[in-house]
C-alpha atoms as a PDB file:
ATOM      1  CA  UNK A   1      -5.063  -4.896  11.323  1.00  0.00           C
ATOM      2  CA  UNK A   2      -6.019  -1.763   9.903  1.00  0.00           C
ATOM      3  CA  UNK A   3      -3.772   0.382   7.435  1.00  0.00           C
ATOM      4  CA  UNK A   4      -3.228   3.205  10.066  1.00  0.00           C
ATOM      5  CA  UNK A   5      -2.324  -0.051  12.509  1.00  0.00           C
ATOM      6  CA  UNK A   6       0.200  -1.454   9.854  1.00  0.00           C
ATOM      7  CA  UNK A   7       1.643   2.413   9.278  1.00  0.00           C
ATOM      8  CA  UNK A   8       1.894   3.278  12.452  1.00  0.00           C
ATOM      9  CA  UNK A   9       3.712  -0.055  13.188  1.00  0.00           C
ATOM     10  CA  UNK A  10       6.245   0.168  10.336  1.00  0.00           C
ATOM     11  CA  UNK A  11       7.186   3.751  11.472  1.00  0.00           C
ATOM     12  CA  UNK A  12       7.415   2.920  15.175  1.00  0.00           C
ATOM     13  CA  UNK A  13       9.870   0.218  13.794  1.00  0.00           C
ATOM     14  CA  UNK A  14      11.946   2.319  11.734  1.00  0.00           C
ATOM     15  CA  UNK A  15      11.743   4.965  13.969  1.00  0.00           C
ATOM     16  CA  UNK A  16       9.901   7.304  12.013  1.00  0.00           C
ATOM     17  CA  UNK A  17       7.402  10.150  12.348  1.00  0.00           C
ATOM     18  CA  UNK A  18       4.421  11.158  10.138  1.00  0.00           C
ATOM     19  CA  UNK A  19       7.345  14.146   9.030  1.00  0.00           C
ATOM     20  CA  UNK A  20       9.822  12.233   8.131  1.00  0.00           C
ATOM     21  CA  UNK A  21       7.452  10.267   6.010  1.00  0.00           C
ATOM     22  CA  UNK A  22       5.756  13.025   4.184  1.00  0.00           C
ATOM     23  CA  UNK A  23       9.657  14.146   3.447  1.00  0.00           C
ATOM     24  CA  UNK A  24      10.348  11.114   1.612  1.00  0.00           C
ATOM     25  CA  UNK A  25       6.513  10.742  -0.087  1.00  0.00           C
ATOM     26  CA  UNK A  26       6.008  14.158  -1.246  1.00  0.00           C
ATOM     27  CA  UNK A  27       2.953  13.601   0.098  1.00  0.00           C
ATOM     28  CA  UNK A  28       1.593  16.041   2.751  1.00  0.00           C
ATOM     29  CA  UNK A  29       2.208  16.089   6.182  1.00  0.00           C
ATOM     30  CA  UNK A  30      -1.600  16.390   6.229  1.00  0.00           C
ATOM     31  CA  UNK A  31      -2.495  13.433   4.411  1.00  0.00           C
ATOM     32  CA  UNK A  32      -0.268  11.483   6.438  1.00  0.00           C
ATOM     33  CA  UNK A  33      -2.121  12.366   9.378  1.00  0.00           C
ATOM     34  CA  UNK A  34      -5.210  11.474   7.568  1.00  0.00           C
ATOM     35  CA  UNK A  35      -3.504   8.096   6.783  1.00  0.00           C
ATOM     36  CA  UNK A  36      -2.277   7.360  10.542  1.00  0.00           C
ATOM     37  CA  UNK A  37      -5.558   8.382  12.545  1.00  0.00           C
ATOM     38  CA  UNK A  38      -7.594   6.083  10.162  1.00  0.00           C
ATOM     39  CA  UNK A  39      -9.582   9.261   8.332  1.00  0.00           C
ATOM     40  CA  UNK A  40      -8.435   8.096   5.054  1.00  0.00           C
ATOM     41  CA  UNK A  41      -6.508   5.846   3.230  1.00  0.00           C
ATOM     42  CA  UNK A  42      -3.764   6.036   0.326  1.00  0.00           C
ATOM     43  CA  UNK A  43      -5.096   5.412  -2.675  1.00  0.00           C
ATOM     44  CA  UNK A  44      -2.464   3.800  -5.794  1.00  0.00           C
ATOM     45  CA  UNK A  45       0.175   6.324  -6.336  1.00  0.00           C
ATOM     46  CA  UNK A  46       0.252   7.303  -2.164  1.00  0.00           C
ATOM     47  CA  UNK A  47       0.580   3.521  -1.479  1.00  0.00           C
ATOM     48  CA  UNK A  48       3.280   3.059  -4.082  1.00  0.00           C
ATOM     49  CA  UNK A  49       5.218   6.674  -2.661  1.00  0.00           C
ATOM     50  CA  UNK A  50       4.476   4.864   0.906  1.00  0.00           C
ATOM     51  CA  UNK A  51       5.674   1.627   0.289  1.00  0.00           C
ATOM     52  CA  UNK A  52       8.948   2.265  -1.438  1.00  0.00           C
ATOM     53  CA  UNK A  53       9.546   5.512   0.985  1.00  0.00           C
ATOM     54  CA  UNK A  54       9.501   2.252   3.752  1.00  0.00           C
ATOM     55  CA  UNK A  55      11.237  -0.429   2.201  1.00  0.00           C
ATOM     56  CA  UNK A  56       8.130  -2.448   2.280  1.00  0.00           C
ATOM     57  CA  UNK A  57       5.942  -4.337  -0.459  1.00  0.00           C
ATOM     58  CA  UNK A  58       2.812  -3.323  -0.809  1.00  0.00           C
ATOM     59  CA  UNK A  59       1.627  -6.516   0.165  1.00  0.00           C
ATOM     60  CA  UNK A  60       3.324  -5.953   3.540  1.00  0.00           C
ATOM     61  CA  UNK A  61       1.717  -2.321   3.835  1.00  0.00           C
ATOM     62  CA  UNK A  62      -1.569  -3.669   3.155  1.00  0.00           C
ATOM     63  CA  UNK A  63      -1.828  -6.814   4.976  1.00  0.00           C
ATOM     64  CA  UNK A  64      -2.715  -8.861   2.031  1.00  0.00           C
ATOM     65  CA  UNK A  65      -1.421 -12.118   3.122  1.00  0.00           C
ATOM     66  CA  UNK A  66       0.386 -12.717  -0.308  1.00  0.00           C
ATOM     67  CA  UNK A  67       3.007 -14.866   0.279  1.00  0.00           C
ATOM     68  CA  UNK A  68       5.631 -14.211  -2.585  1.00  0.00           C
ATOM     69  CA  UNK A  69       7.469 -17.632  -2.283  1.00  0.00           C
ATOM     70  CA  UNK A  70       8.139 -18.082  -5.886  1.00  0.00           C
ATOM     71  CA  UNK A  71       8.620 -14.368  -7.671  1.00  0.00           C
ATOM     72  CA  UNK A  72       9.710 -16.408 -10.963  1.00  0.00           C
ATOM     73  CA  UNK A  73       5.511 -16.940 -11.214  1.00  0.00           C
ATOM     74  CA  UNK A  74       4.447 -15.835 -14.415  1.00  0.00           C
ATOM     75  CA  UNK A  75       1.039 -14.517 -13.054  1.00  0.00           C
ATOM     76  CA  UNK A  76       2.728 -12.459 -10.594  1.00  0.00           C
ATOM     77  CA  UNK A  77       4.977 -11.059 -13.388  1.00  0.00           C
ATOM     78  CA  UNK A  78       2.004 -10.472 -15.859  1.00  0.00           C
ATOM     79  CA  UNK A  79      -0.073  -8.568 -13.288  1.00  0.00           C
ATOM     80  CA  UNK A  80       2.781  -6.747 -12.341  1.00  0.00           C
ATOM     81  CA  UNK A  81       3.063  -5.646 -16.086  1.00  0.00           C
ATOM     82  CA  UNK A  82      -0.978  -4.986 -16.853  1.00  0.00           C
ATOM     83  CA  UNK A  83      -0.835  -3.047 -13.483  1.00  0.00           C
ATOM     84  CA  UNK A  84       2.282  -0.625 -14.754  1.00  0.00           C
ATOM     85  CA  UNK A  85       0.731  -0.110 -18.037  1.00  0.00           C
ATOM     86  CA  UNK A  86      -2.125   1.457 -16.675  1.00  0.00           C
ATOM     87  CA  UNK A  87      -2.595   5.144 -16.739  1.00  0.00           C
ATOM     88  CA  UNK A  88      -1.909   6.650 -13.392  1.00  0.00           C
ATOM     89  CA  UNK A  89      -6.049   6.978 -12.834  1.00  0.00           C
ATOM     90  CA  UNK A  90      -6.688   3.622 -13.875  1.00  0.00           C
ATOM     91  CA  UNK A  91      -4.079   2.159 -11.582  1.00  0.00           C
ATOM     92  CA  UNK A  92      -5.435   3.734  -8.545  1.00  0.00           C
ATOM     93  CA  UNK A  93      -8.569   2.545  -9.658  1.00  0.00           C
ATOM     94  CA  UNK A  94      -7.230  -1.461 -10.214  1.00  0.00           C
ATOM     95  CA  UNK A  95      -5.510  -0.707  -6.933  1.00  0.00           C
ATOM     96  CA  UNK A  96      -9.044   0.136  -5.187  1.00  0.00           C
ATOM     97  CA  UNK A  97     -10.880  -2.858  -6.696  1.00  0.00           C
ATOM     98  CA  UNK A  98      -7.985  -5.425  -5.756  1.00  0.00           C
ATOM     99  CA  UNK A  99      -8.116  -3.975  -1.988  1.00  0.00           C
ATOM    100  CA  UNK A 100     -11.831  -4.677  -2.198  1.00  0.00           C
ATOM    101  CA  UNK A 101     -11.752  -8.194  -3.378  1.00  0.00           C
ATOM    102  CA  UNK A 102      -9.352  -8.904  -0.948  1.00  0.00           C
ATOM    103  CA  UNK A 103     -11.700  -7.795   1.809  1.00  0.00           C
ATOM    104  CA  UNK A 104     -14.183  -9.845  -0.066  1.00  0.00           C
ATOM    105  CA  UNK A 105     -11.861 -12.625   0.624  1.00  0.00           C
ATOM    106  CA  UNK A 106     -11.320 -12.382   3.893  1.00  0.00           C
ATOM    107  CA  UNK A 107     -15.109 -11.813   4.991  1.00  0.00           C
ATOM    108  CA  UNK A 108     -15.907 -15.134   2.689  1.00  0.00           C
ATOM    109  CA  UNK A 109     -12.670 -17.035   4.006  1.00  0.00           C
END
């Protein structure tokens, strides 16, 4: 499923509009229209601002397929941390790269 899919789903189910969303984001009502008819997508900070503004993890917005059955895993807990001490540049940048390997992943199964 695409990101515009998966946002357009977690609004419908909330029952939210692209408004409503920007509201909570700070992000443009623009962008968000970008975001829902597939023109662009977020990039760190946006997907953050999204995914907290929904009550979602970004694994959930993204469609990752991270399964999070045991949060007490160091490695989730140490990339959490290298990821946060990242300027805000840099993290949409590790953020970019980590969407792309996970494409990578999923054309290579």
């Amino acid at each position: 499923m695409s990101f515009a899919d998966k946002l357009k789903e977690i609004l419908n189910k909330n029952g939210l509009k692209a408004a409503d969303l920007a509201r909570a984001t700070g992000l443009s009502e623009a962008a968000i229209s970008d975001y829902l008819k597939g023109k662009k997508e977020p990039r760190g900070r946006q997907s953050i601002a999204i995914a907290k503004a929904l009550n979602v993890s970004l694994d959930t917005l993204w469609e990752t397929g991270y399964d999070n059955t045991n949060p007490n895993d160091p490695k989730t807990d140490e990339a959490l941390s290298l990821y946060l001490s990242l300027r805000p540049d840099f993290q949409d940048y590790a953020l970019d790269q980590i969407k792309k390997l996970v494409e990578l992943q999923d054309k290579n199964g």
